[in-house]
PDB file of N, CA and C in Angstrom:
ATOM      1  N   UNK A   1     -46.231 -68.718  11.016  1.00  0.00           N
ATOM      2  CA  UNK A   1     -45.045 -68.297  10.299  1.00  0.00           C
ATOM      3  C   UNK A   1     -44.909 -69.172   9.057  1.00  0.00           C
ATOM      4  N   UNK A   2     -44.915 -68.797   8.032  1.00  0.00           N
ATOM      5  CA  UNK A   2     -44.503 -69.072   6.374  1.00  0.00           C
ATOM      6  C   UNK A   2     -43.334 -69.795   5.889  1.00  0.00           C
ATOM      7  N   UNK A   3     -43.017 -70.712   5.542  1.00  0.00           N
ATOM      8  CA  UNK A   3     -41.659 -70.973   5.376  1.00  0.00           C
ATOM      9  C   UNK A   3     -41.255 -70.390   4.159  1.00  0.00           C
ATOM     10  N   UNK A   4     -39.752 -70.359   4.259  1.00  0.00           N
ATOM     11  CA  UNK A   4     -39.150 -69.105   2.852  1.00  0.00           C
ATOM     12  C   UNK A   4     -39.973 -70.427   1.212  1.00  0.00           C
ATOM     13  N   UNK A   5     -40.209 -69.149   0.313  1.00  0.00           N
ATOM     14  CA  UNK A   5     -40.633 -70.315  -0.952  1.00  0.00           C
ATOM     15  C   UNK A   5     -39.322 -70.828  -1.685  1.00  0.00           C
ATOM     16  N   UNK A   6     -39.109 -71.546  -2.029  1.00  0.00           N
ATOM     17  CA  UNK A   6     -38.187 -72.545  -2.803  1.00  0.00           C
ATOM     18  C   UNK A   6     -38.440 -72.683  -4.459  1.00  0.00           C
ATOM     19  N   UNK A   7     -37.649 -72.382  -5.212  1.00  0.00           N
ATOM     20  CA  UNK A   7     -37.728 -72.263  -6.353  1.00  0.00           C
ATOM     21  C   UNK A   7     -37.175 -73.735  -6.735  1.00  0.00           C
ATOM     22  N   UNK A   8     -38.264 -74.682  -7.220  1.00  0.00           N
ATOM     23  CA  UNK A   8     -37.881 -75.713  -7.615  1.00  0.00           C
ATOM     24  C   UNK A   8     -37.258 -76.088  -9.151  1.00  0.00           C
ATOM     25  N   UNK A   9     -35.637 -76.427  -8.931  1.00  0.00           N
ATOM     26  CA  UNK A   9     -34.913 -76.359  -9.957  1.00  0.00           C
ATOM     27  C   UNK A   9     -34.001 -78.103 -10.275  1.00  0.00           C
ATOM     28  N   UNK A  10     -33.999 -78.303 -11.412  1.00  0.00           N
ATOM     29  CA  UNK A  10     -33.421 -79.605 -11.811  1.00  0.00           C
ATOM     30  C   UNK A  10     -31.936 -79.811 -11.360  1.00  0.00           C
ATOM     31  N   UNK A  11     -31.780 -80.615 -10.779  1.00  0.00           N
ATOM     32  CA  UNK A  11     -30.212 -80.931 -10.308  1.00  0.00           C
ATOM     33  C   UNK A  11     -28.913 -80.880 -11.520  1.00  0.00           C
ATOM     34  N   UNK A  12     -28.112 -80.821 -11.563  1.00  0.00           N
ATOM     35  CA  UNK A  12     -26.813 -81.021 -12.678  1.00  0.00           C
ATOM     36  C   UNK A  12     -26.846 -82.593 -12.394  1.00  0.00           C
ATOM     37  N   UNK A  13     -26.042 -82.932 -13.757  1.00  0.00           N
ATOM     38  CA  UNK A  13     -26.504 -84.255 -13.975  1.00  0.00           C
ATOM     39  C   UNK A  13     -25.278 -84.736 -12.204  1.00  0.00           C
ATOM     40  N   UNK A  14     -24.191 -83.949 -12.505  1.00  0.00           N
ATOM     41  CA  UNK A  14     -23.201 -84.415 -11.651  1.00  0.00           C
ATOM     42  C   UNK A  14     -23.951 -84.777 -10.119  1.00  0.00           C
ATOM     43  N   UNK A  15     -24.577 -83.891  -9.545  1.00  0.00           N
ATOM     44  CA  UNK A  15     -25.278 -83.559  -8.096  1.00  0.00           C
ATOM     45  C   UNK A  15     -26.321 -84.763  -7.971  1.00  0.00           C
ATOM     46  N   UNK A  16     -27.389 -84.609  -9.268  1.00  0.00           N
ATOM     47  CA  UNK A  16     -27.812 -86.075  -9.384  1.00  0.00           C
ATOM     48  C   UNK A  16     -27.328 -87.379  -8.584  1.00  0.00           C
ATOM     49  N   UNK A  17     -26.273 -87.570  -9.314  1.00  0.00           N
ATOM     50  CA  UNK A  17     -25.662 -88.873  -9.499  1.00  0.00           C
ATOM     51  C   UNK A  17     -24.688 -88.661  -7.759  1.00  0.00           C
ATOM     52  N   UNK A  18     -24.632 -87.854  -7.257  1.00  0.00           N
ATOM     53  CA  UNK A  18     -24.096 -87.687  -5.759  1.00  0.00           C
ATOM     54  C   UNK A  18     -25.356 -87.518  -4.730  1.00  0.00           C
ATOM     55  N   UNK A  19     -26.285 -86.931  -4.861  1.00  0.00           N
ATOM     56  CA  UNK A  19     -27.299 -87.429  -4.458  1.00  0.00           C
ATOM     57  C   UNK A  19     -27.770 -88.998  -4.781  1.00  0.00           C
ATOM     58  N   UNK A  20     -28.127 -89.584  -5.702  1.00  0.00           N
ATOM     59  CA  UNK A  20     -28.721 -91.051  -6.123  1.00  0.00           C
ATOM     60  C   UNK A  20     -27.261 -92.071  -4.605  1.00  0.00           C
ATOM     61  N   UNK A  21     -26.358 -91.749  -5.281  1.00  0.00           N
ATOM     62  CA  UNK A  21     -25.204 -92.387  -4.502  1.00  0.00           C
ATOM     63  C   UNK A  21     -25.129 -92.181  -2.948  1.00  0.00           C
ATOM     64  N   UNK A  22     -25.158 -91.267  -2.257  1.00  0.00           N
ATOM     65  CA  UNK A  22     -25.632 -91.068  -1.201  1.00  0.00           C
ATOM     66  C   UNK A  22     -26.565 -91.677  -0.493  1.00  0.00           C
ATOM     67  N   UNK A  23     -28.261 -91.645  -0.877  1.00  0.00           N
ATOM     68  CA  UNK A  23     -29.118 -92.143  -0.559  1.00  0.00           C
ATOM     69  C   UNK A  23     -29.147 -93.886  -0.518  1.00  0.00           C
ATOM     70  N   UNK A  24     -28.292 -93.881  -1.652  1.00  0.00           N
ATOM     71  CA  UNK A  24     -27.644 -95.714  -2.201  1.00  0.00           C
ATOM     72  C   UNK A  24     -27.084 -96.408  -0.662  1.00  0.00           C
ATOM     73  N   UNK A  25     -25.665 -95.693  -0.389  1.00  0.00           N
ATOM     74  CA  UNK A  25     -25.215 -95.871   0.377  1.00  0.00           C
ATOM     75  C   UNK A  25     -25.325 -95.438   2.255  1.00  0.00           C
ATOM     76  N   UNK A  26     -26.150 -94.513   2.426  1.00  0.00           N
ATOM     77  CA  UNK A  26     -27.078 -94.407   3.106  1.00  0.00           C
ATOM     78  C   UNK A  26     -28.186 -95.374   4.078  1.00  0.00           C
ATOM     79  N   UNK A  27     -28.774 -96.040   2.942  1.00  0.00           N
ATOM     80  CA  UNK A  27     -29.811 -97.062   2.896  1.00  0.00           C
ATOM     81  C   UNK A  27     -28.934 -98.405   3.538  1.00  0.00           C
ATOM     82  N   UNK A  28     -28.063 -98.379   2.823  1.00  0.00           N
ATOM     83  CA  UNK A  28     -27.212 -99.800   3.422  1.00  0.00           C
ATOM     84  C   UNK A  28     -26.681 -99.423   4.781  1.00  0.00           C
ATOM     85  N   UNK A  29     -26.394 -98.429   5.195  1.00  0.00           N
ATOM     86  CA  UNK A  29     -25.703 -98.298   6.539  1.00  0.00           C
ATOM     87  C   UNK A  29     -27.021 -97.984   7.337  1.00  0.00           C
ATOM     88  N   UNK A  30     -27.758 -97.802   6.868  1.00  0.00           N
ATOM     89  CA  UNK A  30     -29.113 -97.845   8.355  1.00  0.00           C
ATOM     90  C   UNK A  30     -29.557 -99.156   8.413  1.00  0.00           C
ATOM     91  N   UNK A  31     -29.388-100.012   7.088  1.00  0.00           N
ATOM     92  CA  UNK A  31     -30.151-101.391   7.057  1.00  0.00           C
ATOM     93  C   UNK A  31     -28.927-102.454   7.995  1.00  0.00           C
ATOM     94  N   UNK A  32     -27.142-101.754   8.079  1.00  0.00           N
ATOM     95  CA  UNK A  32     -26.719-102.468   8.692  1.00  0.00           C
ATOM     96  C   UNK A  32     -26.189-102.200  10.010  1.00  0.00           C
ATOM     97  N   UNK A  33     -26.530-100.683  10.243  1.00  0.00           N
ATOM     98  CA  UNK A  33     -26.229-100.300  11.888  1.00  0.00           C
ATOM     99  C   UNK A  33     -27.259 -99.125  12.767  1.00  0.00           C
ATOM    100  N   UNK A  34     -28.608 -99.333  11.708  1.00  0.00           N
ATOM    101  CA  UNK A  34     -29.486 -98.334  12.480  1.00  0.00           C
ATOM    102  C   UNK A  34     -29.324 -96.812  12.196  1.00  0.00           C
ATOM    103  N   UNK A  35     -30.062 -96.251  12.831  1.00  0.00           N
ATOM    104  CA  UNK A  35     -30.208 -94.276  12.318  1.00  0.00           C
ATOM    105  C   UNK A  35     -28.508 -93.636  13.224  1.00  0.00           C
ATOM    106  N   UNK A  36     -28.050 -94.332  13.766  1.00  0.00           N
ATOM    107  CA  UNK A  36     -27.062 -94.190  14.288  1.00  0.00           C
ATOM    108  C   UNK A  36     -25.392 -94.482  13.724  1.00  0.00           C
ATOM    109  N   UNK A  37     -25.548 -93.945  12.163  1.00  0.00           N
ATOM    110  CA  UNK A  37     -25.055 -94.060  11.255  1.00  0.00           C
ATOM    111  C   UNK A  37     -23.564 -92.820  11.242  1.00  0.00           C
ATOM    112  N   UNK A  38     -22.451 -93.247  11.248  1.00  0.00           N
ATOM    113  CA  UNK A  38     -21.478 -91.862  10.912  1.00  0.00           C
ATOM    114  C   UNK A  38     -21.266 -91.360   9.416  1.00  0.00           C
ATOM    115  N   UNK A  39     -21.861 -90.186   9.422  1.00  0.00           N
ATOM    116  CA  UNK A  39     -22.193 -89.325   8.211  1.00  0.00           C
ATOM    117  C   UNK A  39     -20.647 -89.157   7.281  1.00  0.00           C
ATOM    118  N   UNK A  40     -20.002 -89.223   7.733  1.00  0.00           N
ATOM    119  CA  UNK A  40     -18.179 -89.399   7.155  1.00  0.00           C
ATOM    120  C   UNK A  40     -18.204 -90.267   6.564  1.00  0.00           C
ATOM    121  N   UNK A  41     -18.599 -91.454   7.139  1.00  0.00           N
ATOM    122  CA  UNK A  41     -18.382 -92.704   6.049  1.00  0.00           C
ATOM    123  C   UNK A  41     -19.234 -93.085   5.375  1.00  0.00           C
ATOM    124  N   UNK A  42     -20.733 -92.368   5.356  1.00  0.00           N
ATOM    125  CA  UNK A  42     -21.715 -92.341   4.293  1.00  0.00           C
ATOM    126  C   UNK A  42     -20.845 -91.543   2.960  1.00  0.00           C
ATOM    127  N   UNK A  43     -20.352 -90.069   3.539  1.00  0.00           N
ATOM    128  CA  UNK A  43     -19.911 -89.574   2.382  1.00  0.00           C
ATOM    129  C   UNK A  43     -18.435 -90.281   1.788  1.00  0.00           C
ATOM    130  N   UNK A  44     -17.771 -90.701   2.969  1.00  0.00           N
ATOM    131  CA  UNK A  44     -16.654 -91.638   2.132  1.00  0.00           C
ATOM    132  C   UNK A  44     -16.935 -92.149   1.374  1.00  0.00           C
ATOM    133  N   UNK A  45     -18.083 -93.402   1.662  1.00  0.00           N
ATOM    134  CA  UNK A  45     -18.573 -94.950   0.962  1.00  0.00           C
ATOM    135  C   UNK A  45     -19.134 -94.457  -0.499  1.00  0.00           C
ATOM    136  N   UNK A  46     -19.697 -93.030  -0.468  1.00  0.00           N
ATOM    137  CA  UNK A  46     -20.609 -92.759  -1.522  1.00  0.00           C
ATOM    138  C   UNK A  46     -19.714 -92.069  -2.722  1.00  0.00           C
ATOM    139  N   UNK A  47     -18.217 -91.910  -1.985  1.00  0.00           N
ATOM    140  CA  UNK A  47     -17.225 -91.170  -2.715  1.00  0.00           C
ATOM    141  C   UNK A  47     -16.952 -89.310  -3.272  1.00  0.00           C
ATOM    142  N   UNK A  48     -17.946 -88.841  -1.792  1.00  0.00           N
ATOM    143  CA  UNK A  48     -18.066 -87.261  -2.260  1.00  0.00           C
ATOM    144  C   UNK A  48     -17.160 -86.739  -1.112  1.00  0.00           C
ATOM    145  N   UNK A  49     -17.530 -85.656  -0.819  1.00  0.00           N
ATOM    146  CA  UNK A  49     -16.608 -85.041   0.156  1.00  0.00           C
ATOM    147  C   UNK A  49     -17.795 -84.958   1.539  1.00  0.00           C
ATOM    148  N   UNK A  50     -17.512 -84.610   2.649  1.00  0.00           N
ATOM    149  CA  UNK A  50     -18.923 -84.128   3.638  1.00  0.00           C
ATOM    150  C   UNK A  50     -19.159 -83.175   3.521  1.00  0.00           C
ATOM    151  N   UNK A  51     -18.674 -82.061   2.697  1.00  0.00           N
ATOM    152  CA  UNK A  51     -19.684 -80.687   2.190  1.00  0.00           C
ATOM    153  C   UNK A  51     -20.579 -81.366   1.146  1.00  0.00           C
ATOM    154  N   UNK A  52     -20.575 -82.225   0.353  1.00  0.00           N
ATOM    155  CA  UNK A  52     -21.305 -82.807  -0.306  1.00  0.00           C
ATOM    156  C   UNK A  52     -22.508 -83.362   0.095  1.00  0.00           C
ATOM    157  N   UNK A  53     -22.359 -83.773   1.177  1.00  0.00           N
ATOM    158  CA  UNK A  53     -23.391 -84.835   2.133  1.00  0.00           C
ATOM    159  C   UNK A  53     -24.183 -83.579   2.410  1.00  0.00           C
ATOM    160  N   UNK A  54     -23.369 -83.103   3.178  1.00  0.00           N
ATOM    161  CA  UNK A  54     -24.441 -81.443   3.645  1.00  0.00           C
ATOM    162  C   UNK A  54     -25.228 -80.790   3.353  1.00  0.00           C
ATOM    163  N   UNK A  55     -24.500 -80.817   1.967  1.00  0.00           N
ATOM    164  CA  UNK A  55     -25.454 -79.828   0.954  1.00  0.00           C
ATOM    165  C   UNK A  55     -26.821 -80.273   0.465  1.00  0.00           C
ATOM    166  N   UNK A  56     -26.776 -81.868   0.393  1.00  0.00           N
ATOM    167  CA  UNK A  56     -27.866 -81.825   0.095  1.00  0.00           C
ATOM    168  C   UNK A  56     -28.748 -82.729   1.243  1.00  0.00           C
ATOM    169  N   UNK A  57     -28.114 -82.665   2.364  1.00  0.00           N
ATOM    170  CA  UNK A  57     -28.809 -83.097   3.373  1.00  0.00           C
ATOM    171  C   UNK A  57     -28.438 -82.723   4.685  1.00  0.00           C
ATOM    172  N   UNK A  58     -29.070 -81.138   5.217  1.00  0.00           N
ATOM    173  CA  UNK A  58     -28.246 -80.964   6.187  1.00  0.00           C
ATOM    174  C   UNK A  58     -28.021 -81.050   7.545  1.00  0.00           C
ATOM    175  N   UNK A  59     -28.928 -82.164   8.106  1.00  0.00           N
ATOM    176  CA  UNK A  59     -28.752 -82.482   9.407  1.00  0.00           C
ATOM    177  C   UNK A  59     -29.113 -83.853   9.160  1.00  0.00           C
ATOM    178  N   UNK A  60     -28.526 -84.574   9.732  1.00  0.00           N
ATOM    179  CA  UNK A  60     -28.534 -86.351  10.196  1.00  0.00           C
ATOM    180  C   UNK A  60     -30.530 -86.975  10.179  1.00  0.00           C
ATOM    181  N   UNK A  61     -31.321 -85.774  10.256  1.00  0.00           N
ATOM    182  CA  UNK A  61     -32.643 -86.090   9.885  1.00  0.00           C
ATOM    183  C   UNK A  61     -32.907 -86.051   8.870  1.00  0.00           C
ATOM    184  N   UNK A  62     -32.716 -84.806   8.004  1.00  0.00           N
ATOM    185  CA  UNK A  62     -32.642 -84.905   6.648  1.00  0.00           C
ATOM    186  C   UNK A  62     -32.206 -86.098   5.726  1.00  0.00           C
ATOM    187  N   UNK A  63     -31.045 -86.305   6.235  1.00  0.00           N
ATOM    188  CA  UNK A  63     -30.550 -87.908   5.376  1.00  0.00           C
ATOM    189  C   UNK A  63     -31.683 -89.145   5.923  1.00  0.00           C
ATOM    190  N   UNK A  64     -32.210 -89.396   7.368  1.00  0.00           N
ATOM    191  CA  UNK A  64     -33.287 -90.665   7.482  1.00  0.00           C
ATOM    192  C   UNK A  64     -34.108 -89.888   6.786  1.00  0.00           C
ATOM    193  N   UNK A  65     -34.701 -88.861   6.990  1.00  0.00           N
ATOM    194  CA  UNK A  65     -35.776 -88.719   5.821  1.00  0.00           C
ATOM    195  C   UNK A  65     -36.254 -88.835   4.422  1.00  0.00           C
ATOM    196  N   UNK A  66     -35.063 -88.349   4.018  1.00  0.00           N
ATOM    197  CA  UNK A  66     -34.426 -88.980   2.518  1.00  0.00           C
ATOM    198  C   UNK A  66     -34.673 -90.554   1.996  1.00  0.00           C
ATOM    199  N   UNK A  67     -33.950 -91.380   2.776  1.00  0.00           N
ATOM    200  CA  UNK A  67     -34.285 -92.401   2.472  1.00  0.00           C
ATOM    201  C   UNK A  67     -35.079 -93.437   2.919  1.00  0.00           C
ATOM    202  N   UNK A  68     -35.993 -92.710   3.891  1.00  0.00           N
ATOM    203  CA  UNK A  68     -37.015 -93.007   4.057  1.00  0.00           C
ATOM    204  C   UNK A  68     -38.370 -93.007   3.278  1.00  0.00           C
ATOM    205  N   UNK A  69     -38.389 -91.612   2.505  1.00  0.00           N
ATOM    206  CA  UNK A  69     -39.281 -91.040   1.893  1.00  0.00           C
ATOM    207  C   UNK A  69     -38.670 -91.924   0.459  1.00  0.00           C
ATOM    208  N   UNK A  70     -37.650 -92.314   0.175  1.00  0.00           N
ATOM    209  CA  UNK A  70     -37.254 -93.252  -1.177  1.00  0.00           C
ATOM    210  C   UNK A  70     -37.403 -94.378  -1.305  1.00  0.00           C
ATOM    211  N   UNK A  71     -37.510 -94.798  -0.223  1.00  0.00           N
ATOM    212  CA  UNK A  71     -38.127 -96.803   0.147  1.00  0.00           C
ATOM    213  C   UNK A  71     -39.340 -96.254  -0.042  1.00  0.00           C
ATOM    214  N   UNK A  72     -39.934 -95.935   0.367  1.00  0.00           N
ATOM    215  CA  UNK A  72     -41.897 -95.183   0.110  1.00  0.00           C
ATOM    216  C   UNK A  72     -42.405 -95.378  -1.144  1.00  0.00           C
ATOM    217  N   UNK A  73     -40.895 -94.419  -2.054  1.00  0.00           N
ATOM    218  CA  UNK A  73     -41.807 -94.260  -3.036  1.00  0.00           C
ATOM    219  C   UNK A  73     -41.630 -94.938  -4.227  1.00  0.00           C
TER     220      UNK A  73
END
């Protein structure tokens, strides 16, 4: 089975900068309480809403992956 194709498109500068912030704050709460992190106060700390968090990360793997794959690279 195929996964759907994805039209790869440039973020708004705004989404950017809520993504960058996210992953920011993210990084510090796994470095200070493990993958066992509450996603509320990632999006609190990062200052978006949790449809925000969602959107661009939408399950609690998605976000370790994220900043996993950003320490990497």
């Amino acid at each position: 089975m195929s996964e759907p194709t994805q039209t790869h498109r440039s973020m708004r500068a705004d989404a950017q900068r809520n993504y960058t912030s996210l992953l920011k704050v993210a990084r510090v709460a796994i470095a200070e309480r493990g993958a066992d992190i509450v996603l509320e106060d990632v999006a609190r700390s990062a200052g978006v809403a949790i449809g925000t968090l969602y959107r661009h990360f939408p399950t609690r793997q998605d976000l370790l992956e994220a900043v996993f794959l950003d320490e990497i690279n």
